[in-house]
Each structure stands twice: as C-alpha cells, then as structure tokens.
Protein backbone atom coordinates (compact mmCIF):
# COMPACT_ATOMS: atom_id res chain seq x y z
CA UNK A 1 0.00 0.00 0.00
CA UNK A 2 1.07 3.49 -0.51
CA UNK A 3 2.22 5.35 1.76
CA UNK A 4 2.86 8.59 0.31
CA UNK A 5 1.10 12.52 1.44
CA UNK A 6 -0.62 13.74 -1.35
CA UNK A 7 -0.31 17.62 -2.12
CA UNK A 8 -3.67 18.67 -3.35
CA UNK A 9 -4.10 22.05 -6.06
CA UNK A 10 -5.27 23.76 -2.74
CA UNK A 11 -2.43 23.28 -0.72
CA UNK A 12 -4.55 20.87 1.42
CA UNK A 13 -2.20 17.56 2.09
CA UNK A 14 -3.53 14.27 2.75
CA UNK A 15 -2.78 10.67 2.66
CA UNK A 16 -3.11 8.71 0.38
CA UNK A 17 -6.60 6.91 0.22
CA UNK A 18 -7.03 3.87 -2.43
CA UNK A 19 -10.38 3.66 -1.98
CA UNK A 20 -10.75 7.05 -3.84
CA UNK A 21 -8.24 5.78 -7.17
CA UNK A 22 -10.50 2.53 -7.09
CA UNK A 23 -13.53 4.53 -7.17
CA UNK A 24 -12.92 6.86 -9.83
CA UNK A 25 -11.30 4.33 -12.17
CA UNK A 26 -14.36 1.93 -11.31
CA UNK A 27 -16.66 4.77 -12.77
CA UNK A 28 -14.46 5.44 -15.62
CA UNK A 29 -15.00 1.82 -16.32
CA UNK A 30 -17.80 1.53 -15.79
CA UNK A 31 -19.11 4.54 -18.03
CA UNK A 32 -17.03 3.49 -21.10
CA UNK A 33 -19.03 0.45 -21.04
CA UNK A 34 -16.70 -1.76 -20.83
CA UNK A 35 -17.45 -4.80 -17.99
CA UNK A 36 -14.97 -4.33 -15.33
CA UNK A 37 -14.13 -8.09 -14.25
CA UNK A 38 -11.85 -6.69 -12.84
CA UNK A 39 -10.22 -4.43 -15.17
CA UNK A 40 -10.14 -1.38 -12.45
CA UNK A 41 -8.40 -3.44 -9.91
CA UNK A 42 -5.18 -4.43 -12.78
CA UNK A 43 -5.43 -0.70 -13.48
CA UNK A 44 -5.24 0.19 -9.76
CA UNK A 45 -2.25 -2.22 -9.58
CA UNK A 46 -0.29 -0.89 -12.28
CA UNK A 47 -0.47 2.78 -11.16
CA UNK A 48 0.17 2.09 -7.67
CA UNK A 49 3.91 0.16 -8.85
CA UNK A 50 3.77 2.65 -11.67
CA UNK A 51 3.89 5.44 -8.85
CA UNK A 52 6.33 3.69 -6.20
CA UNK A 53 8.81 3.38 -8.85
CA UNK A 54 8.87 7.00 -10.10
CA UNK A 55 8.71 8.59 -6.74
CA UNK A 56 10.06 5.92 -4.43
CA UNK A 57 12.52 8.91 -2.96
CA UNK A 58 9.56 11.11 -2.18
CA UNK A 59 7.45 11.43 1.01
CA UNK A 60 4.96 13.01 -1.14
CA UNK A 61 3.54 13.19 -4.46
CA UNK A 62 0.15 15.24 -6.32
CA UNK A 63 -2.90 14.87 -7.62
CA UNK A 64 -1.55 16.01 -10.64
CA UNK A 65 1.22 12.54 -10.28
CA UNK A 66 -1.83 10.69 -10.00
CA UNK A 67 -3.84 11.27 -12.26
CA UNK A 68 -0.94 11.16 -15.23
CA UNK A 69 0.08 8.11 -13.61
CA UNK A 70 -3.41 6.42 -14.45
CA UNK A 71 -3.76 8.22 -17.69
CA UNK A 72 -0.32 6.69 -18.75
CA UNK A 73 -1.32 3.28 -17.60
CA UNK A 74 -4.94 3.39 -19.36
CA UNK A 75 -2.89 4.25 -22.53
CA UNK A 76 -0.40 1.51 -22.27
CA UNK A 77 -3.69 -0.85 -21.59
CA UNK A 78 -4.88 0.91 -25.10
CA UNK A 79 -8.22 1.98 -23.08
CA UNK A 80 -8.41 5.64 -24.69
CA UNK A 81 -12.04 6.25 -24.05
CA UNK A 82 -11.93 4.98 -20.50
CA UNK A 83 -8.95 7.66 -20.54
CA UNK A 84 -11.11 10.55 -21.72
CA UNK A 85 -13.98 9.93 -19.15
CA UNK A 86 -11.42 9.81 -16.30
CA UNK A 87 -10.07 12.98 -17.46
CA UNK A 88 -13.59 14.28 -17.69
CA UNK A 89 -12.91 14.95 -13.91
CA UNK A 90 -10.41 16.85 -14.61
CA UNK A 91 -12.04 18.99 -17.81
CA UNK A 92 -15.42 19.35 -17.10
CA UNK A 93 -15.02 22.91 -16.12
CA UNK A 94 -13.66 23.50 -19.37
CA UNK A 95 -16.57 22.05 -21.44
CA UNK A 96 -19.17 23.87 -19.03
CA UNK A 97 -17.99 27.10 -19.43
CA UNK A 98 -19.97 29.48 -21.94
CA UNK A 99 -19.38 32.80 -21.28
CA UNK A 100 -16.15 34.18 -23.79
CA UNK A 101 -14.20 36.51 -21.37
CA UNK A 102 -11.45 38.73 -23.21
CA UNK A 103 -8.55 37.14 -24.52
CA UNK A 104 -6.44 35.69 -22.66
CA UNK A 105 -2.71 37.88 -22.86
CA UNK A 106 -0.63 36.34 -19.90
CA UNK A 107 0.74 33.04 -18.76
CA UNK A 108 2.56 32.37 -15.34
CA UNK A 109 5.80 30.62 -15.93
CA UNK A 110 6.86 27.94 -13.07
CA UNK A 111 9.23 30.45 -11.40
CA UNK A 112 6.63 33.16 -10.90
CA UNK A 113 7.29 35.33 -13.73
CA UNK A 114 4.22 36.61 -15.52
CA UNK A 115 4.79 36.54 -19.67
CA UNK A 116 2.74 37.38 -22.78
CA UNK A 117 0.54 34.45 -24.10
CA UNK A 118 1.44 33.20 -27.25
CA UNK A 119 -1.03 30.20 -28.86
CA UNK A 120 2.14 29.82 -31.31
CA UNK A 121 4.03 27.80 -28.74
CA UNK A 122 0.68 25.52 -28.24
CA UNK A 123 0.92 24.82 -31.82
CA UNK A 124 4.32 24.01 -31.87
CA UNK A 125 4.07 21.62 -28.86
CA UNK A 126 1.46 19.65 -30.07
CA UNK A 127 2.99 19.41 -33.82
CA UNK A 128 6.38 18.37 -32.36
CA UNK A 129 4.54 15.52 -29.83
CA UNK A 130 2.50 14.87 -33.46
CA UNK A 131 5.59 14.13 -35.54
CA UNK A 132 6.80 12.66 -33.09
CA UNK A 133 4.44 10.24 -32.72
CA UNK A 134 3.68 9.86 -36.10
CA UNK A 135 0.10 10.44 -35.81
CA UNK A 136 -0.61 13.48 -37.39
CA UNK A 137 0.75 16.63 -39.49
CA UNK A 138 0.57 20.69 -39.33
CA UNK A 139 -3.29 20.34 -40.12
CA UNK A 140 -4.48 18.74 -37.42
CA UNK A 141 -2.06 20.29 -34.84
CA UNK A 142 -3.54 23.81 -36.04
CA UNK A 143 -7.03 22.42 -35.16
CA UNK A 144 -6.35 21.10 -32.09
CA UNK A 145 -4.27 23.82 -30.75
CA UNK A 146 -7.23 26.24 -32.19
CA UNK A 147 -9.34 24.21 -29.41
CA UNK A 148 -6.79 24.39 -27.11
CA UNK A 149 -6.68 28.25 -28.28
CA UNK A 150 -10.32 28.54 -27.33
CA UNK A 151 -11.11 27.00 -24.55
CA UNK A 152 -8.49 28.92 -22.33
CA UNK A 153 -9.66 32.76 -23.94
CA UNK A 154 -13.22 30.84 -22.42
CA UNK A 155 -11.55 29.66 -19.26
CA UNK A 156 -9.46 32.31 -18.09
CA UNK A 157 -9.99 36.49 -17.67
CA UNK A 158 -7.73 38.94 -18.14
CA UNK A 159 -7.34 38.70 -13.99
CA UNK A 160 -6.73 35.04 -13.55
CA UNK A 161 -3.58 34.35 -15.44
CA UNK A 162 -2.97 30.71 -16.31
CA UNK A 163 0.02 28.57 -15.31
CA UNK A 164 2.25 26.43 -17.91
CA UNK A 165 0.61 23.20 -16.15
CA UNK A 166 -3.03 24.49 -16.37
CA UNK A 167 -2.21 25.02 -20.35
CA UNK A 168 -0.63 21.51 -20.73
CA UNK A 169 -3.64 19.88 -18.31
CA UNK A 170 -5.71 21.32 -21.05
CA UNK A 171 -3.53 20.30 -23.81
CA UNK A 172 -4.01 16.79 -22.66
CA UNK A 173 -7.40 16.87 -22.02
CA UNK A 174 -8.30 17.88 -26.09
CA UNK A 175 -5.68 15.32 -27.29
CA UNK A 176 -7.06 12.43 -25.02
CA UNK A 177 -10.50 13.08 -26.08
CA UNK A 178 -9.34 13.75 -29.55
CA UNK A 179 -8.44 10.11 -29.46
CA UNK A 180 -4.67 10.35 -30.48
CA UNK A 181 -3.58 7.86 -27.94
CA UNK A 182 -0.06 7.49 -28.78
CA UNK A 183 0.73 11.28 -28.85
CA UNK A 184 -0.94 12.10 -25.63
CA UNK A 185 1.19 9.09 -24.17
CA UNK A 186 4.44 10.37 -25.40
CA UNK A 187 3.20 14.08 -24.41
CA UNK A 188 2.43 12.91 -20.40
CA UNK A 189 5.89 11.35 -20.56
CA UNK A 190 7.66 14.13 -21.80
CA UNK A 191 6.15 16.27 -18.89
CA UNK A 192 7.14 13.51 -16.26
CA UNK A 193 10.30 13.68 -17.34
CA UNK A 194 10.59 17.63 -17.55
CA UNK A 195 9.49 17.87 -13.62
CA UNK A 196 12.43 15.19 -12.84
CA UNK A 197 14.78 17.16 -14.59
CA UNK A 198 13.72 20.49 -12.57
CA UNK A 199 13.90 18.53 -9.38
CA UNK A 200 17.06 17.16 -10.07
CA UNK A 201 18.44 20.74 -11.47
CA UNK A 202 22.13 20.89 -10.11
CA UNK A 203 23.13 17.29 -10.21
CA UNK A 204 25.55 16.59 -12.95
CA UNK A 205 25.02 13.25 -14.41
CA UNK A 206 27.64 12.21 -17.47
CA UNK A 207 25.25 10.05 -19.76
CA UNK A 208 26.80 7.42 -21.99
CA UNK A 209 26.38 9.03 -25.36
CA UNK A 210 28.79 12.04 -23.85
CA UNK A 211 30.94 9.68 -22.61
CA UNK A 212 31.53 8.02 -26.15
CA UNK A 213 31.76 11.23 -27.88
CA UNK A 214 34.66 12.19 -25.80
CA UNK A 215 36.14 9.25 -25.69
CA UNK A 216 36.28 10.04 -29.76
CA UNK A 217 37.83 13.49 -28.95
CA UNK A 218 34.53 15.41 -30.15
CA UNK A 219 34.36 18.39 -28.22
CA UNK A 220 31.07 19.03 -27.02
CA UNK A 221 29.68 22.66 -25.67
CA UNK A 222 27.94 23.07 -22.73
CA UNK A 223 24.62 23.75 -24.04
CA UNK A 224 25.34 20.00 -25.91
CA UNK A 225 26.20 18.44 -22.91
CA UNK A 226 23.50 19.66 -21.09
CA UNK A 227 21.04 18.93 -23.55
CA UNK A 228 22.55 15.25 -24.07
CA UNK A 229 22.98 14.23 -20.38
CA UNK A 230 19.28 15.34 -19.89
CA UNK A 231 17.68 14.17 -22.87
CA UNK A 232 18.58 10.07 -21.63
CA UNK A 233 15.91 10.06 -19.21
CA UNK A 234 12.90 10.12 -21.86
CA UNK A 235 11.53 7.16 -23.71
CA UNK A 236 12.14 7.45 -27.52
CA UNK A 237 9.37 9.13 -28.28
CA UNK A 238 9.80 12.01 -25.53
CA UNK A 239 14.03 11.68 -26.48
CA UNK A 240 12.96 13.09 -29.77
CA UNK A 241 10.28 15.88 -28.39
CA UNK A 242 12.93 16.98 -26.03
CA UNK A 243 16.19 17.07 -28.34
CA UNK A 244 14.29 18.92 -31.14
CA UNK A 245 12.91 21.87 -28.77
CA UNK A 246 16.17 22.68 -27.04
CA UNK A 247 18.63 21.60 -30.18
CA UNK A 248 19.98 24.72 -31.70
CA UNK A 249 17.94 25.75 -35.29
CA UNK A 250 19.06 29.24 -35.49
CA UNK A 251 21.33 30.75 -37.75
CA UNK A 252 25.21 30.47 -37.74
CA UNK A 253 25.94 33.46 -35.89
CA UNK A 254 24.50 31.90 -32.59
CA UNK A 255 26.09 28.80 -33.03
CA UNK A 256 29.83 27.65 -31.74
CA UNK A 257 31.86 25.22 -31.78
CA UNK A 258 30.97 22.00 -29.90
CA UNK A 259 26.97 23.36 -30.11
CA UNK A 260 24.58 20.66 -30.63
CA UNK A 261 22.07 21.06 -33.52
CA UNK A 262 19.43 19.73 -35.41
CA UNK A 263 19.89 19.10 -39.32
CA UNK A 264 17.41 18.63 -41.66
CA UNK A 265 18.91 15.28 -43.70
CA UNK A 266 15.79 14.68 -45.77
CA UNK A 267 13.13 17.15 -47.07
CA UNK A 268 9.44 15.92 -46.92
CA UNK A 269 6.39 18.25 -46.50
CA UNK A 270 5.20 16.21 -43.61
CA UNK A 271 7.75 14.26 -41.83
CA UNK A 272 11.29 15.71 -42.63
CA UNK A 273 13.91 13.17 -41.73
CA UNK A 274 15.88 14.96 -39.15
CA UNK A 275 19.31 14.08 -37.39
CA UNK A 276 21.58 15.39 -34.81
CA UNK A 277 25.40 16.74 -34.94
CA UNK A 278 27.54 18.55 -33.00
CA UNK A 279 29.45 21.36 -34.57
CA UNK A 280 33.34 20.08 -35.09
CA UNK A 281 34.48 23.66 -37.14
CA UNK A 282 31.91 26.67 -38.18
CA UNK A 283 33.66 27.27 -42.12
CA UNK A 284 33.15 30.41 -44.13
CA UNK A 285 29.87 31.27 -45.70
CA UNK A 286 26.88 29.21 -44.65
CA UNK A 287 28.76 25.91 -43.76
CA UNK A 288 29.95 23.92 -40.62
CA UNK A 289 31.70 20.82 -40.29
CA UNK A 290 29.31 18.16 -38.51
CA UNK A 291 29.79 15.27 -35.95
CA UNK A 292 26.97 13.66 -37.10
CA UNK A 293 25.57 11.40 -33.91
CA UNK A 294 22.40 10.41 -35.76
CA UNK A 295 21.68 9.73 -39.62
C-alpha cells in the first residue's frame, strides 16, 4: 500500500486513500461500457507500482502525479475512451464554461514570472509531440491547438492568469478526447520527465552518449552536454520531443563550436527526416563541419 502525502491544487495535504483511485477508475469503467471483471483493480495495480517506482525517494507526491500516472497506464492498456472519461474529472469545467471573457494575454511561468501568451508555442508543442508520434501533421495540430486556443480565452480572464501546467492539463485533455492515444502518451511522458529534470536541477550526471563522444575526442559545448545528459531520461518518443525543442535551429551566428544542432537530412512536406550533430568547425559562408551522432 502506498504510503505517500498527497499535495492537493489547494495546498490541502492528505494521505493517500485507495479507496478514492479505485472509485474513480471503477466509474471510468464503468461509463465506457466496458465490464470491469476486474479491469479497475489491474489498473489500480499498475499505477500504484507505476507510482512507487517514479517517486520511491519522495514522502509526497500530487494529484496532478496521479492522475498522469493512471492516464499513462490506461494508454499503455490501449483503453483511450476509459482515458477521456477519467479525465472528464479533470475537464469538465472546461466544457461547461460558456461565457467568452477577453482574450487571454498572460501566462505564469513555473518560477513566478508573468509573460505574454502566445497560442504559437501551443501549436508548436502539439505538432512536435505529433511528428513525433507519427500520428498526425501541421493540419491537425492547427485544429487542435485552435481548441486548445479557445477553450483557455473561455476559461481564463484577463485577472486570472494561467500557469504552464493548467495550459498543458488542457492540452491533454483535447488530445485524449481527440483520441490520439499514442501522442498524448508520449506528451504525459515528456512532462514527467521535464518535472524530474527540474527537481534534479544541479546534479551533474555524465550520460553514456557524452561519454563516447569524448572518448572520440569530439568536443562538445555546454549547451550540448546539457542537452545530451538530460535528454537520456525520456523514452524514444519524448528523447525526440525533447532534443528537437532545445537543439539549436538558429542561424550560424548563434552557433559555436561544440553546439549541438538539429539538421534537416531529408526534405518531406510532412515528416522531414531529421538528425543530430555537433558542430566540429563553423567554415566560411553558410557551412559547418558536422559530428553527425544520428543519420
């Protein structure tokens, strides 16, 4: 049994109580119409180890833990509508609200900072966890991030400013009931792993793949170490999410030697084929001599 405290959106901590997990996965169940005989319990199971292995150092975990924790094990189980019922919990503010307040200009950053909104970067999340994934292009990802677009401009008013986490609970909520099961997956993941790596900010781990490249002489920035050492923790699918965001694009003149960067290695309108090198020489004109690691 778990022992953990769990820190409620209020503030409010309590302990953890199984009976309430079992319930609300029962009704989930339940309500997708499947039989559960005694599909709630495995579920229960597999969350519960799912959670004692990702936070067996903690004394206390959230509601938020939990409930990604289930929606990652409903996935796995490939139970997507039992997934988007549980998450109707968590959502059904969202599809309640009618009135359109203005539009939405500010977002609270997880250090406190209040920035401008921009529904770009929603776009651009959901096509990179898209490609990713496989499961869908620029078309759908403008669609989706148009709901995603909408329902917070609904949601929030200009005085309640909404937090990075309330914009990617939301993001998950449209593509779990959207049905792109795979993507949403690799998307919860991805955010797992972002919140270890802000935990563990400070500790220097050497990963493997930095080890190697050293070991071949390749000298590698810090901004390529970083992003290697860091990038290990994901599953494949979040690996790729997480190298192309924070992989240098730019132009040359922000690039140096040892910088780690994305290159395009096949054009397609849909899924260019895209592999990673580390900068051995910037040349003259538009050119660089690669390390390629990938491709």
């Amino acid at each position: 049994m778990l022992e953990f405290q769990v820190i409620k959106r209020s503030g409010q901590v309590e302990n953890f109580d199984p009976n309430k997990l079992k319930a609300s996965l029962k009704q989930a169940v339940n309500n997708s119409g499947l039989k559960d005989n005694p599909i709630s319990e495995k579920i229960y199971k597999q969350v519960t180890e799912y959670l004692e292995s990702t936070y067996q150092d903690k004394k206390s975990i959230t509601t938020d833990d939990i409930r990604s924790a289930v929606s990652i094990m409903l996935l796995e189980n490939n139970m997507p509508q039992v997934a988007k019922i549980y998450f109707k919990t968590r959502g059904k503010k969202i599809g309640a609200q009618q009135k359109i307040f203005p539009q939405t200009k500010k977002i609270k950053k997880r250090d406190g900072t209040i920035v401008d909104f921009d529904s770009i970067k929603i776009f651009h999340a959901i096509l990179k966890a898209g490609k990713a994934s496989q499961e869908f292009d620029e078309s759908e990802a403008k669609k989706l991030s148009d709901i995603v677009t909408e329902i917070i401009e609904h949601k929030f008013t200009e005085n309640i400013v909404p937090s990075v986490e309330q914009i990617q609970d939301i993001i998950e909520i449209i593509l779990i009931q959207n049905q792109w099961a795979k993507t949403v997956k690799a998307f919860i993941l991805y955010r797992e792993q972002r919140k270890k790596i802000r935990l563990e900010k400070g500790k220097v781990v050497t990963s493997p793949e930095v080890r190697e490249l050293e070991k071949q002489n390749v000298k590698l920035s810090k901004q390529a170490k970083h992003i290697l050492n860091n990038s290990t923790q994901f599953d494949e699918l979040g690996r790729i999410i997480f190298l192309d965001r924070y992989s240098i694009k730019d132009k040359k003149e922000t690039m140096e030697d040892g910088d780690l960067v994305i290159v395009i290695t096949k054009e397609d309108r849909k899924y260019p084929k895209k592999d990673l090198g580390v900068i051995k020489k910037i040349l003259n004109g538009e050119k660089a001599l690669l390390h390629m690691i990938t491709g």
